[in-house]
Every structure is written in structure tokens, then in C-alpha cells.
Protein backbone atom coordinates (compact mmCIF):
# COMPACT_ATOMS: atom_id res chain seq x y z
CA UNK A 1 -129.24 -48.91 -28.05
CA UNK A 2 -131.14 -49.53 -31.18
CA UNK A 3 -130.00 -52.19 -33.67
CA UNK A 4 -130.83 -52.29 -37.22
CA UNK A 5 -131.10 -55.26 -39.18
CA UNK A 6 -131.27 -54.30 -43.03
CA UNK A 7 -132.63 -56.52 -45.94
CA UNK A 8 -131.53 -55.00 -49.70
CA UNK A 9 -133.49 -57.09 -52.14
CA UNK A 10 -134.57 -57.05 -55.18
CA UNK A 11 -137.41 -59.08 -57.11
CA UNK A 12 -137.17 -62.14 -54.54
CA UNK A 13 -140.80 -61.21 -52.59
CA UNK A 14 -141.69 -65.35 -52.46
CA UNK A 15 -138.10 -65.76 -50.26
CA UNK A 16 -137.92 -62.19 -48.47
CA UNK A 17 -141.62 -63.01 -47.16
CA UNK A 18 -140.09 -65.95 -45.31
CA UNK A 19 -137.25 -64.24 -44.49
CA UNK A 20 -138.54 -60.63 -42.81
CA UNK A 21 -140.55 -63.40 -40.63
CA UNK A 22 -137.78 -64.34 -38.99
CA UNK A 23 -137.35 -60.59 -37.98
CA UNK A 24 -140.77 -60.15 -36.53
CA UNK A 25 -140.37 -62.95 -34.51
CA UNK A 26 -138.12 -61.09 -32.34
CA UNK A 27 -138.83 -59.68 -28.95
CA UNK A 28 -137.38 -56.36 -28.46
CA UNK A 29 -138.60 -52.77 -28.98
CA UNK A 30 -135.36 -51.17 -29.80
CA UNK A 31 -134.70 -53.41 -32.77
CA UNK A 32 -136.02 -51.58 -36.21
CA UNK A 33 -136.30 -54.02 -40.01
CA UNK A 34 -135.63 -52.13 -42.65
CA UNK A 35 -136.27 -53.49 -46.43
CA UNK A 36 -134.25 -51.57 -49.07
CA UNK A 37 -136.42 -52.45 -52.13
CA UNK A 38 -134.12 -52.13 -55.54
CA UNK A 39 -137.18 -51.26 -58.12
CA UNK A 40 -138.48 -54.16 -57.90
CA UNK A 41 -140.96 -55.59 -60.36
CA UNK A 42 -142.45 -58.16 -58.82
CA UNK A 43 -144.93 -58.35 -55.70
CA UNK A 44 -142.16 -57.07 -53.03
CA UNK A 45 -144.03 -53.69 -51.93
CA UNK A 46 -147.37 -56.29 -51.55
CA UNK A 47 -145.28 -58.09 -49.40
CA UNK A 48 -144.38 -55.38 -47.26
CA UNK A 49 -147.28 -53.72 -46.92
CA UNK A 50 -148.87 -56.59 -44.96
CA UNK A 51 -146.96 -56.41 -42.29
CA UNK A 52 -148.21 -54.32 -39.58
CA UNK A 53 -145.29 -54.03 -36.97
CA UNK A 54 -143.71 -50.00 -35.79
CA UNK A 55 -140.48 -51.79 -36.29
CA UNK A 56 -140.45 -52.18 -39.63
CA UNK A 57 -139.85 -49.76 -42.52
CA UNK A 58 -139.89 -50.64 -46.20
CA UNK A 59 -138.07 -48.15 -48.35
CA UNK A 60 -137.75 -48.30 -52.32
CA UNK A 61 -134.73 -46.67 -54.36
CA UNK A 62 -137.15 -45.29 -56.82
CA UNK A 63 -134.97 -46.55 -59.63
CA UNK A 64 -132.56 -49.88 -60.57
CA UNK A 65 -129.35 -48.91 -59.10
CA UNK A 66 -126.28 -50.72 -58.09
CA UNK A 67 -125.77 -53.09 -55.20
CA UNK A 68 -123.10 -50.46 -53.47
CA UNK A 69 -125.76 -47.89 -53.88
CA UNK A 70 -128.60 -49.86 -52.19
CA UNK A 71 -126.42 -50.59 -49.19
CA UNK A 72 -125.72 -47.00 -48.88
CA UNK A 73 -129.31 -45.99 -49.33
CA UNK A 74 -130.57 -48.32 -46.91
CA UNK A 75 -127.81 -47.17 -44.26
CA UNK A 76 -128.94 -43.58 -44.59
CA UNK A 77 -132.51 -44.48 -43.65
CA UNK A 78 -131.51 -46.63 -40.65
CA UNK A 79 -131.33 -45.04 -37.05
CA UNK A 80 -128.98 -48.12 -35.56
CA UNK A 81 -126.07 -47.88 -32.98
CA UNK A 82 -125.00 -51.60 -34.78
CA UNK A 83 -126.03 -52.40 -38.46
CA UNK A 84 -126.34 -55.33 -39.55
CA UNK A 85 -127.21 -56.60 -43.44
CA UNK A 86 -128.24 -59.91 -44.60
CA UNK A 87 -129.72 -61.17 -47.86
CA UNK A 88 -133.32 -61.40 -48.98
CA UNK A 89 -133.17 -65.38 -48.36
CA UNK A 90 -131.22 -65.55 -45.30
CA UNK A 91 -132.47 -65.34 -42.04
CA UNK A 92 -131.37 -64.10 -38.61
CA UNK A 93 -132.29 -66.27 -35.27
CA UNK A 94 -134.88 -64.72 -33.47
CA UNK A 95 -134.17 -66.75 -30.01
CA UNK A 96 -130.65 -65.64 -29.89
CA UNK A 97 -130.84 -61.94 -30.43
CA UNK A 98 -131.00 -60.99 -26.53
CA UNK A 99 -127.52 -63.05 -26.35
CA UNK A 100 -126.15 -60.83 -29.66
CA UNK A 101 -127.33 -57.12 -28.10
CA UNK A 102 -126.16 -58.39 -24.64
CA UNK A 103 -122.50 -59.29 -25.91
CA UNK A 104 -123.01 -55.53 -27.95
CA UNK A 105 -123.98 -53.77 -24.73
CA UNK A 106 -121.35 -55.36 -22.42
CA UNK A 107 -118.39 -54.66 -24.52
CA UNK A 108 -119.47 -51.94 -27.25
CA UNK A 109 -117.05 -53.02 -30.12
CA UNK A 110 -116.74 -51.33 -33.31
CA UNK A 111 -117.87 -54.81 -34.71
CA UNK A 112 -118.99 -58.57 -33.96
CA UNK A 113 -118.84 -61.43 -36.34
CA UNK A 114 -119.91 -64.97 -35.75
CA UNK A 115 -120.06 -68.42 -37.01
CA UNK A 116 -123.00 -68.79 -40.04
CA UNK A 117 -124.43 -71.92 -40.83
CA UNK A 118 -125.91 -72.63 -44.05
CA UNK A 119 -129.57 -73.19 -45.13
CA UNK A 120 -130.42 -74.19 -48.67
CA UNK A 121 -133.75 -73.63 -50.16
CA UNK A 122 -135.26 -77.24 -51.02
CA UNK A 123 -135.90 -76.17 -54.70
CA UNK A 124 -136.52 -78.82 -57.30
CA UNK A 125 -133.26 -79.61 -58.83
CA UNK A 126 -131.44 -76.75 -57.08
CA UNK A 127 -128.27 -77.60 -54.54
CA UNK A 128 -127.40 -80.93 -52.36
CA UNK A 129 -128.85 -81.29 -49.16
CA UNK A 130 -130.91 -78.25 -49.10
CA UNK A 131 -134.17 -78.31 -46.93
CA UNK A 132 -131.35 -79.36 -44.14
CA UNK A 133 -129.61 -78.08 -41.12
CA UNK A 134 -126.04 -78.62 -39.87
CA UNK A 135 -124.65 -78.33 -36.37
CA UNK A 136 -121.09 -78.62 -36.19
CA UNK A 137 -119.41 -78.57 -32.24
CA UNK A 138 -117.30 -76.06 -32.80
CA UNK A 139 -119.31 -73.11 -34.18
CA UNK A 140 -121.72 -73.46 -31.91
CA UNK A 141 -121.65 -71.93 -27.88
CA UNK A 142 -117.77 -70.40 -28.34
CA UNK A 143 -116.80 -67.78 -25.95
CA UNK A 144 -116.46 -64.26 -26.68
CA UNK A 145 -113.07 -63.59 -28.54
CA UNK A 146 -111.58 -60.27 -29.64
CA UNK A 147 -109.77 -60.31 -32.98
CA UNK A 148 -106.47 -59.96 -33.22
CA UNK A 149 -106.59 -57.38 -36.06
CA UNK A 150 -102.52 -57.41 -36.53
CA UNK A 151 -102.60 -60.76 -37.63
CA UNK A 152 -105.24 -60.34 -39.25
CA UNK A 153 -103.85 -57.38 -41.40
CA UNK A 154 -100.63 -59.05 -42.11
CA UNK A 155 -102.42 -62.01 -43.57
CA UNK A 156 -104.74 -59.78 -45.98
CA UNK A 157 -102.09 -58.03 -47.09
CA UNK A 158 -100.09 -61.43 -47.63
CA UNK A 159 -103.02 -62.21 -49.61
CA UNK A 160 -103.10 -65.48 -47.43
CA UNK A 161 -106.87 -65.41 -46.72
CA UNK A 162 -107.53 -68.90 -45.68
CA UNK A 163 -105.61 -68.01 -42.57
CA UNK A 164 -107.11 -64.40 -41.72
CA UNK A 165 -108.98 -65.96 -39.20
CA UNK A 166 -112.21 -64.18 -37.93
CA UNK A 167 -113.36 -61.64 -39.43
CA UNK A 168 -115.28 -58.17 -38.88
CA UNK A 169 -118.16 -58.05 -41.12
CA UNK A 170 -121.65 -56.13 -41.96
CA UNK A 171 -122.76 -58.68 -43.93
CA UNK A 172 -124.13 -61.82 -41.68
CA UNK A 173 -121.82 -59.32 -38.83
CA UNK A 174 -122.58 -56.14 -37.02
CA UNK A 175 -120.97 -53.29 -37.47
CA UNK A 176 -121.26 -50.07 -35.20
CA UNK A 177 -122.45 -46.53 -36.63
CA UNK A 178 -119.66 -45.11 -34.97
CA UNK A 179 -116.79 -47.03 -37.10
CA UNK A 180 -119.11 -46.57 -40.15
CA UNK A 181 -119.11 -43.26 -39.81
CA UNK A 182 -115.50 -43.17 -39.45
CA UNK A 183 -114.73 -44.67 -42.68
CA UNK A 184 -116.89 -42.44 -45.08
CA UNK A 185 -115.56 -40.18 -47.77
CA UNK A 186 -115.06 -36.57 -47.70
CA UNK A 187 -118.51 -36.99 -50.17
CA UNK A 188 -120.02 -38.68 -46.95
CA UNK A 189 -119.97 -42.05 -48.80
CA UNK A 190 -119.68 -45.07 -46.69
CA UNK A 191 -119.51 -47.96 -49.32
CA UNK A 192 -117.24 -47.14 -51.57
CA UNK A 193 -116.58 -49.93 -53.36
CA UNK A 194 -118.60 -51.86 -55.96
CA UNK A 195 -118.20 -54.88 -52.72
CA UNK A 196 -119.68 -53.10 -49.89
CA UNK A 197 -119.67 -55.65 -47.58
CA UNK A 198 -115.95 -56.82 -48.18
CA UNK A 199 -115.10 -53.18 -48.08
CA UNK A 200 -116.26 -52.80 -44.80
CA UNK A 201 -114.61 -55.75 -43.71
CA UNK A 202 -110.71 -54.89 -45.42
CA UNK A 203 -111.36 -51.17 -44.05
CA UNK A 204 -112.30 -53.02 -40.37
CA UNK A 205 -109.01 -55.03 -40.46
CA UNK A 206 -106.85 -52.24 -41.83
CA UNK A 207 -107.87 -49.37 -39.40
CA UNK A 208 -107.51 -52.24 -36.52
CA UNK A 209 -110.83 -52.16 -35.84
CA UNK A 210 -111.79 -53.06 -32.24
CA UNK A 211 -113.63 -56.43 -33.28
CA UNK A 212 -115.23 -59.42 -31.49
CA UNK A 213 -116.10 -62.47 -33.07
CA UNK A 214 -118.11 -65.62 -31.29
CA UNK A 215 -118.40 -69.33 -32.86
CA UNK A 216 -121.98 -68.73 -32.74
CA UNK A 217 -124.66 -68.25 -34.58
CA UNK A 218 -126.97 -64.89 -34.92
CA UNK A 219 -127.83 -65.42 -38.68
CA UNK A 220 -128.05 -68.13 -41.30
CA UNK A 221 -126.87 -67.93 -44.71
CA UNK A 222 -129.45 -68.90 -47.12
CA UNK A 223 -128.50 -70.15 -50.39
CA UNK A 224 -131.39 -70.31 -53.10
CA UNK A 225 -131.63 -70.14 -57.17
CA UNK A 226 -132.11 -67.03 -57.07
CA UNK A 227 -128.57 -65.97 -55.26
CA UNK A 228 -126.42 -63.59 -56.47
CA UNK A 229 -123.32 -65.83 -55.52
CA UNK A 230 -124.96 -68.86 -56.47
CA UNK A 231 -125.69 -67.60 -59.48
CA UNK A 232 -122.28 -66.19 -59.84
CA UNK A 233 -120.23 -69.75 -59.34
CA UNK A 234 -123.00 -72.35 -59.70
CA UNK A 235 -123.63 -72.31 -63.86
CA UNK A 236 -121.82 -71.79 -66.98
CA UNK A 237 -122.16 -68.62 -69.00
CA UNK A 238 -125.19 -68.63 -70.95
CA UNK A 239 -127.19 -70.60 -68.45
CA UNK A 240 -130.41 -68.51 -67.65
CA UNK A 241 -130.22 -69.26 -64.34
CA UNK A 242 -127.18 -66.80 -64.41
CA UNK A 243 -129.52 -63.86 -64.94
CA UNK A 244 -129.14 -62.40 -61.08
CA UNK A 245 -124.98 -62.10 -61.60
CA UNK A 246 -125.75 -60.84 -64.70
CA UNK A 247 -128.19 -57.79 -63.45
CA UNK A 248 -125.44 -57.50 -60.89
CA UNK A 249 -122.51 -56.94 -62.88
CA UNK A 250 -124.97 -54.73 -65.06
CA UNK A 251 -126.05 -52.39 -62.06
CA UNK A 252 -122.04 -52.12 -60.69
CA UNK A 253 -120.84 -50.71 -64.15
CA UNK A 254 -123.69 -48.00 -64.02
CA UNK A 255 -122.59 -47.15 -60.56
CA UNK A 256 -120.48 -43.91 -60.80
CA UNK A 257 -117.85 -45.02 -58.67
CA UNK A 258 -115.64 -47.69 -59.73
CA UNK A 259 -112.92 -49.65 -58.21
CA UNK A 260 -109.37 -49.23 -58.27
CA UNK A 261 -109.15 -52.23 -60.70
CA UNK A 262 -112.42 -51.91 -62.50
CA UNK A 263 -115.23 -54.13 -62.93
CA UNK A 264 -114.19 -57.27 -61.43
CA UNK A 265 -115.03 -60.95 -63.22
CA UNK A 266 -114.04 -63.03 -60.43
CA UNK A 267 -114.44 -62.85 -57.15
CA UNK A 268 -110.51 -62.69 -56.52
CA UNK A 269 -110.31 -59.80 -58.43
CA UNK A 270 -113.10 -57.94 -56.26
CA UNK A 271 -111.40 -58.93 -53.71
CA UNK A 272 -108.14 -57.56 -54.93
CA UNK A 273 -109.67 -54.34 -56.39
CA UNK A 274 -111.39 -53.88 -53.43
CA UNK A 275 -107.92 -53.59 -51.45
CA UNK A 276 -106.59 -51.41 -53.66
CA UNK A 277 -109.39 -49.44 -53.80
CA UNK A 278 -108.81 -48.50 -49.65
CA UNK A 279 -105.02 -48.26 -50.44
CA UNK A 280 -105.99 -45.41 -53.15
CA UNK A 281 -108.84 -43.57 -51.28
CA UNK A 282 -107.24 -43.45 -47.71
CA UNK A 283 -106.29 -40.62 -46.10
CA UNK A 284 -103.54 -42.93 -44.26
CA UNK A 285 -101.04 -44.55 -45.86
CA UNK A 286 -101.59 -48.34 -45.97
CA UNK A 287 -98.39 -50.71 -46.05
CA UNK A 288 -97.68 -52.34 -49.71
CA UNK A 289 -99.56 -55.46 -50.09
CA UNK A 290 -97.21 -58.88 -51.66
CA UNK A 291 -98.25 -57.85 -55.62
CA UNK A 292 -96.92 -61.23 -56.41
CA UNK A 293 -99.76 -63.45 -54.58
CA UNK A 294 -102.22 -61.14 -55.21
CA UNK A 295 -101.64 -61.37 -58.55
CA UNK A 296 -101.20 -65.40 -58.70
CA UNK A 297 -104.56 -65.29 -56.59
CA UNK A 298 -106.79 -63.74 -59.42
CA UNK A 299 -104.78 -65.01 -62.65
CA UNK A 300 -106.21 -68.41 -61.16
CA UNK A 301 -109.64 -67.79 -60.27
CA UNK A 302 -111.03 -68.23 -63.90
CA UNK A 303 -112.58 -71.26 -64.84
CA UNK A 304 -110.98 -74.37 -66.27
CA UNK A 305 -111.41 -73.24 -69.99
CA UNK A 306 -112.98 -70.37 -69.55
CA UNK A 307 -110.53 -68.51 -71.77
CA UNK A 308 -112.12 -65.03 -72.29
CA UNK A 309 -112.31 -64.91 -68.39
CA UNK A 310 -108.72 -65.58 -68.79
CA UNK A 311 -107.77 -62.99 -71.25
CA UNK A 312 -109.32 -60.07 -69.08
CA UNK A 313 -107.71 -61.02 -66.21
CA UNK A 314 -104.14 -61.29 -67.49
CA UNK A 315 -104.97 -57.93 -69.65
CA UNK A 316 -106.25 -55.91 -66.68
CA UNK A 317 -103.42 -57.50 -64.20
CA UNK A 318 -100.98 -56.38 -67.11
CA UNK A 319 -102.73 -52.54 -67.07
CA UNK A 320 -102.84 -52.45 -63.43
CA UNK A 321 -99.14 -53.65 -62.78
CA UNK A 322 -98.19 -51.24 -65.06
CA UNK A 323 -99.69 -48.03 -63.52
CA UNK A 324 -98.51 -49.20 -60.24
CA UNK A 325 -95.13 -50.16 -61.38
CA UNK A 326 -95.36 -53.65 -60.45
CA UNK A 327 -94.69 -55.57 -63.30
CA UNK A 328 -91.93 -57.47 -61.85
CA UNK A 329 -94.39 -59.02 -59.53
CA UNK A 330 -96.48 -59.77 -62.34
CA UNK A 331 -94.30 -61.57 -64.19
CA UNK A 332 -93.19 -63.56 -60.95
CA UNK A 333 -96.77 -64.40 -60.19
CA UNK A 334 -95.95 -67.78 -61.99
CA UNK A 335 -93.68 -69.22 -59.62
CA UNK A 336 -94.10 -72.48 -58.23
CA UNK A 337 -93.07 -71.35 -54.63
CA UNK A 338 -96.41 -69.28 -54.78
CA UNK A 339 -99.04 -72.04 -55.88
CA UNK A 340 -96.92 -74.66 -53.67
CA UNK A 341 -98.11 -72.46 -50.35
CA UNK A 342 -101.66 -72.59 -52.31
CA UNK A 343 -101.98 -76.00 -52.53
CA UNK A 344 -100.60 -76.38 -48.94
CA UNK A 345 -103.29 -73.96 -47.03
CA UNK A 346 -105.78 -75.76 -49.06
CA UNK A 347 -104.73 -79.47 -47.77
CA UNK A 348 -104.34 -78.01 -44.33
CA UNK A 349 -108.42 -76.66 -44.36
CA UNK A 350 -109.44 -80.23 -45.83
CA UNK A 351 -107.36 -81.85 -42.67
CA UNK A 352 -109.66 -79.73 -40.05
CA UNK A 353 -112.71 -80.00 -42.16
CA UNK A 354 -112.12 -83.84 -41.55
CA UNK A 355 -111.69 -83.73 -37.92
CA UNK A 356 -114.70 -81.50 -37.82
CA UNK A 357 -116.88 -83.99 -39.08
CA UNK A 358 -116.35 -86.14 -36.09
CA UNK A 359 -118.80 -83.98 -33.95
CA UNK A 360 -121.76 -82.74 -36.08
CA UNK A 361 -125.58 -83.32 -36.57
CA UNK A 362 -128.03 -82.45 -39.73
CA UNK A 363 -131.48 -82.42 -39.16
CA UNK A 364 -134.36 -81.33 -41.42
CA UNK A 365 -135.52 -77.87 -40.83
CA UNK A 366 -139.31 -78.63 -42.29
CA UNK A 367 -141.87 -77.99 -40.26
CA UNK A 368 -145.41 -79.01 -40.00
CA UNK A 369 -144.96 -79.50 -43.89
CA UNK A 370 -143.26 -76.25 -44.92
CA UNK A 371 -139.59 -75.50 -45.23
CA UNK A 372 -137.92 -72.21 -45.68
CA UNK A 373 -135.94 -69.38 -43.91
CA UNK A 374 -138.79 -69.27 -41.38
CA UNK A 375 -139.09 -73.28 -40.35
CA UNK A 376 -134.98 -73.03 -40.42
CA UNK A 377 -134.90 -70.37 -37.85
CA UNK A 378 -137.36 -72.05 -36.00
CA UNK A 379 -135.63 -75.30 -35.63
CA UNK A 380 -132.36 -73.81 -35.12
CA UNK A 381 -132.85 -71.96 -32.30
CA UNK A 382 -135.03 -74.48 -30.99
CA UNK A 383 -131.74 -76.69 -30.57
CA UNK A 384 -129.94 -74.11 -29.69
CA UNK A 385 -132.35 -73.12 -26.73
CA UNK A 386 -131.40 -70.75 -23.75
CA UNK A 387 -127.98 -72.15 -23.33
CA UNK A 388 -125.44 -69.30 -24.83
CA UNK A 389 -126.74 -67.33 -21.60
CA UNK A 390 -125.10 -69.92 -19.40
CA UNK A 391 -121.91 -69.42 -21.83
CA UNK A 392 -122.21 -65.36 -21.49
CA UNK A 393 -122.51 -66.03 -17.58
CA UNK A 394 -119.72 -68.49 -16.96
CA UNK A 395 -122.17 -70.94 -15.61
CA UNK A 396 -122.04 -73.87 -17.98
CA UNK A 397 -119.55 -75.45 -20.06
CA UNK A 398 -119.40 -75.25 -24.05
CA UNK A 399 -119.11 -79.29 -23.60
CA UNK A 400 -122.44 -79.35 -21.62
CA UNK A 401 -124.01 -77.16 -23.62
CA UNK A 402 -123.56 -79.56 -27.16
CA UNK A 403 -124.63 -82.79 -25.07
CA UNK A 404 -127.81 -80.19 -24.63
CA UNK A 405 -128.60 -79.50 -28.30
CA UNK A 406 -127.46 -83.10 -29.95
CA UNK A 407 -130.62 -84.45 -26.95
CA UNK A 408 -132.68 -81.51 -28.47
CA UNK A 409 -132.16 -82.88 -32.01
CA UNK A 410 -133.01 -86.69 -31.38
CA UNK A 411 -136.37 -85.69 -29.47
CA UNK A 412 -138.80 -87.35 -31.39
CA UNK A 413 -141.84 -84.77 -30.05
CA UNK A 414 -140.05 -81.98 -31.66
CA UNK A 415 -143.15 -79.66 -33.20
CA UNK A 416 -141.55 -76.25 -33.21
CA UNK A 417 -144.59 -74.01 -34.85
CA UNK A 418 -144.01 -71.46 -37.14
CA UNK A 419 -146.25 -68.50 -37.13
């Protein structure tokens, strides 16, 4: 069973460098790296052409194109039972792999999620506590779990997505080629939304995919200046540093297939587009989302004075409701009941974030002087060790196996090398 783990990038070569390393580190000959190279301009193809491993193929899309298209480009020069995508300055664990295609190979799910910490790039000026690693109790060791994918559905379609739970994903989540090939287009397009990975994800939940999830980690999620969504939500229009989001939102409106609700300018309204999007292209009828919360949701995900934002929100809400003939909901969207159950989800999420804080470490993932994806996957998995097999087996306890890692993190002689 070969797994594929797929990097699209484009003009990042100083963070993918780190990054690919923590693919090569791993041990197994029926794993294949793929880099889907957007055009880029910078030293990328340099980058990949140093590295000399039969695992690894760089690919190049010949010209800029869209995010959507890359993903699909990349997928069609993959030869994976499981996909999996993460960005150009993330990084996947190389120590627990054997654990991730041993839970694949047991159970064969259509797809597995997990629990993704966070590693931020120690830039100058970028972030807080970047250059760091957290371990938090309870994403760490968890038991095999399978989704349950009717909750799950009600809750998207409730547009109540702080309580959907676990998710499938392709994006920091494997996905099998099987399911992906059951969701493609009579064209034979797989992505088909401007937000492929979200896409895969609402089309998982809403064809109750058989899906798996695990509180812990395979990946980490890197966070950098040079982020799409960072660059998305961290700075104010205008700021150069928005220039990424920018190219984005460029690339998505030269795209030839657009979303239900077009271009979105939040990510609330991708999110809602991209539901309505699957409602419009499936050949099964999908139950009626609640067009009232949906609609509260992305009339209040602009920015606190960001009036234009504003205006072509309410104006494409208004031209959507209207070809959908729910205007009613629109003008309901208002109602106090609706940002009432907001405000209540949110105070609920800040209660458990509380009580999570009670049993968590953060450690610096430099090592011998250097910090980046590659020193982070290092010293994660070095506190992690061999202990998820013991989980897998039924032979140790999840309790046992924290006392394990929290001794791991205070031992002074910690020298974890990178390569």
C-alpha cells in the first residue's frame, strides 16, 4: 500500500527545503514525496534537484495557476492508496509514520484525521512564541476513534462548526484514492472548489464517509510570514506582507471553475460557498442547510471597520438569497437568538481551552543552533518516542504514556541531531 504525501508550493524554497527533510527522514519504501511546484520564481527546482532519493518526484505546473488546480495536478501525478497534502512550511513526523500506515492497513478507512500541533517559524518580528513546541495531554496517544459522520453532518449543515467534532481531511489528514475517486466530476475533476481541501472534507462528511480520527499527531502545522492564512488574517489591507493572499485570491478568479457563491472574501464565505457548491454539483440530493446561520455566520466575519468587506458580503448574501429564494432567511439572519448560540459555543471552547491548560508542556524545538520544520520534527517525535505502538497494541495506558513524554521533555541530555 503506497502512501503519498504531497507538498504544493510556490516561491517558499528557504521553508520547503526544511520541510521535504522531514519526508526523507522516513523509513519506508512504499512511501513516494511529491512537490507540486506552482511556477515558481525563486530557487525551488534548485532545491529539488539536490535531493537524490527514488521516492521523491518534483513536478512543475508549467504556468501560475490556481491553488484548486495545483492540488488537482499534483493528485494526478501521485500513485497513492492514501493522499495526504500539507503545506510548504509544515512538516509531517517522520518517527510516527509506521503507527499512521499501521492504523491505515488495519482498518482501511476512506479517511484518517488527527490532532495537529502548531510550529511557528522564529522569524524576526513575526508571531508569539514561535521557535516553540506545545504538548497538550489530550491530543497526544488517543485511541483510534471512528467518526460519527451523522452528527457530524447535522452540525455542518446547522452551520454549528465549533461542535462538528473530528473531522475527515486531506489537508494535515489522509484521504484514500478510492473515496477520491468517488467524488470526481463527470469531467474527472476531483477538487472542485476554489477550497480543495475543505471540499474534500464537506464532501467526506456529507457522503458519510467511513472516517477515523486519532488525538495524535502525524503532521505539524507550520505557520510562517509567508502563509497563505497568515497572510490572509494576520495584517490589514495594504500591508505588503499580505502579498501571498493576494496572489491567492488572484490565481482562484483565473481558475475556470468558480464556486457556487463566487470568489469568497472571508473565510466564512468559502466555507459557505463551498457547501453550496456540493449541494449544486451533486448527483444526490443533499438536505437544505439552516440559510439563516449560514448567513449570520459570513455577514459577521468581516473585520471591525472593514466596511467594503462589509458591503460585498451583504451584496452577494442579498444575490445569492435571491436566486435561491431565501431571502426570508436573510433578513432573519439578524436575530439575537442566532448570535446568542454564537456567543455561547464560543464561551463553552474558552471553558475547555482552560481546563486544557492544566496538563501541557512547551519546549523549544531548536536544535544544535538551528530551528525550523526539520529541528521541530525532530524534537517532537523525540518526546513522543515508540509509545503510540503500546497504544495501537493495548499494552500501555494513554496515562503512562504522557508521564513518558513530560520525563522525555525535562531530560537535560536531550541532543536530538538533525541531518
Amino acid at each position: 500500500m503506497i502512501i503519498s504525501l504531497i507538498i504544493p508550493t510556490r516561491e517558499r524554497a528557504d521553508y520547503l527545503k526544511e520541510s521535504l527533510q522531514t519526508g526523507l527522514q522516513i523509513e519506508d519504501d512504499q512511501f513516494e514525496l511529491i512537490v507540486s511546484d506552482n511556477a515558481s520564481n525563486d530557487h525551488t527546482r534548485e532545491v529539488a534537484n539536490e535531493i537524490n532519493d527514488n521516492r521523491f518526484k518534483y513536478i512543475n505546473t508549467g504556468e501560475r495557476i490556481s491553488m484548486r488546480q495545483n492540488f488537482e495536478f499534483a493528485l494526478q501525478h501521485c500513485s497513492g492508496d492514501y493522499v495526504i497534502y500539507i503545506g510548504d512550511d509544515d512538516c509531517i513526523l517522520p518517527g510516527q509514520f509506521r503507527f499512521l500506515r499501521q492504523i491505515l492497513e488495519q482498518h482501511r478507512p476512506d479517511s484518517l484525521s488527527w490532532d495537529r500541533p502548531t510550529y511557528g517559524w522564529p522569524v524576526n518580528g513575526y508571531g508569539k512564541r514561535t521557535g516553540s513546541l506545545k504538548f497538550q495531554r489530550n491530543s497526544l496517544y488517543g485511541e483510534v476513534e471512528t467518526v460519527d459522520s451523522d452528527h457530524s453532518r447535522q452540525q455542518l449543515l446547522d452551520c454549528n462548526l465549533g461542535a462538528l467534532g473530528p473531522k475527515p481531511a486531506i489537508y494535515h489528514g489522509c484521504i484514500s484514492r478510492q473515496f477520491l475517486r468517488s467524488i470526481e466530476t463527470e469531467d474527472g475533476i476531483c477538487f472542485a472548489s476554489s477550497n480543495p481541501d475543505v471540499y474534500v472534507t464537506y464532501q467526506a462528511v456529507l457522503r458519510n464517509a467511513h472516517a477515523l480520527h486519532v488525538a495524535h499527531p502525524f503532521t505539524l502545522n507550520g505557520y510562517s510570514p509567508v502563509s497563505t492564512g497568515g497572510a490572509h488574517h494576520a495584517y490589514k489591507a495594504g500591508d505588503p506582507r499580505c502579498k501571498p493572499a493576494q496572489m491567492f485570491q488572484q490565481e482562484n478568479k483565473q481558475d475556470f471553475l468558480c464556486d457556487a457563491i463566487g470568489y469568497a472574501v472571508t473565510v466564512p464565505h468559502a466555507f459557505f460557498s463551498t457547501l453550496e457548491t456540493i449541494r449544486e454539483i451533486s448527483p444526490q440530493q443533499i438536505e437544505r442547510p439552516d440559510y439563516r446561520a449560514w448567513y449570520h455566520y459570513v455577514l459577521n466575519s468581516a473585520r471591525p471597520g472593514d466596511h467594503e468587506t462589509a458591503k460585498k458580503l451583504s451584496d452577494q448574501m442579498a444575490e445569492y438569497a435571491e436566486k435561491t429564494g431565501t431571502q426570508t432567511e436573510l433578513a432573519e439572519a439578524d436575530d439575537a437568538s442566532v448570535a446568542v448560540a454564537g456567543k455561547i459555543k464560543k464561551y463553552s471552547q474558552r471553558i475547555e481551552k482552560l481546563r486544557t491548560m492544566m496538563h501541557r508542556k512547551r519546549i523549544t524545538a531548536a536544535i544544535d543552533g538551528k530551528n525550523n520544520a526539520l529541528t521541530a520534527a525532530l524534537t517532537y517525535d523525540r518526546v513522543l518516542g515508540e509509545d503510540y505502538a503500546g497504544i495501537l497494541d493495548g499494552s500501555r495506558s494513554r496515562n503512562l504514556c504522557w508521564k513518558s513524554a513530560m520525563q522525555r521533555t525535562r531530560q537535560s541530555q536531550f541532543v536530538a541531531r538533525a541531518a
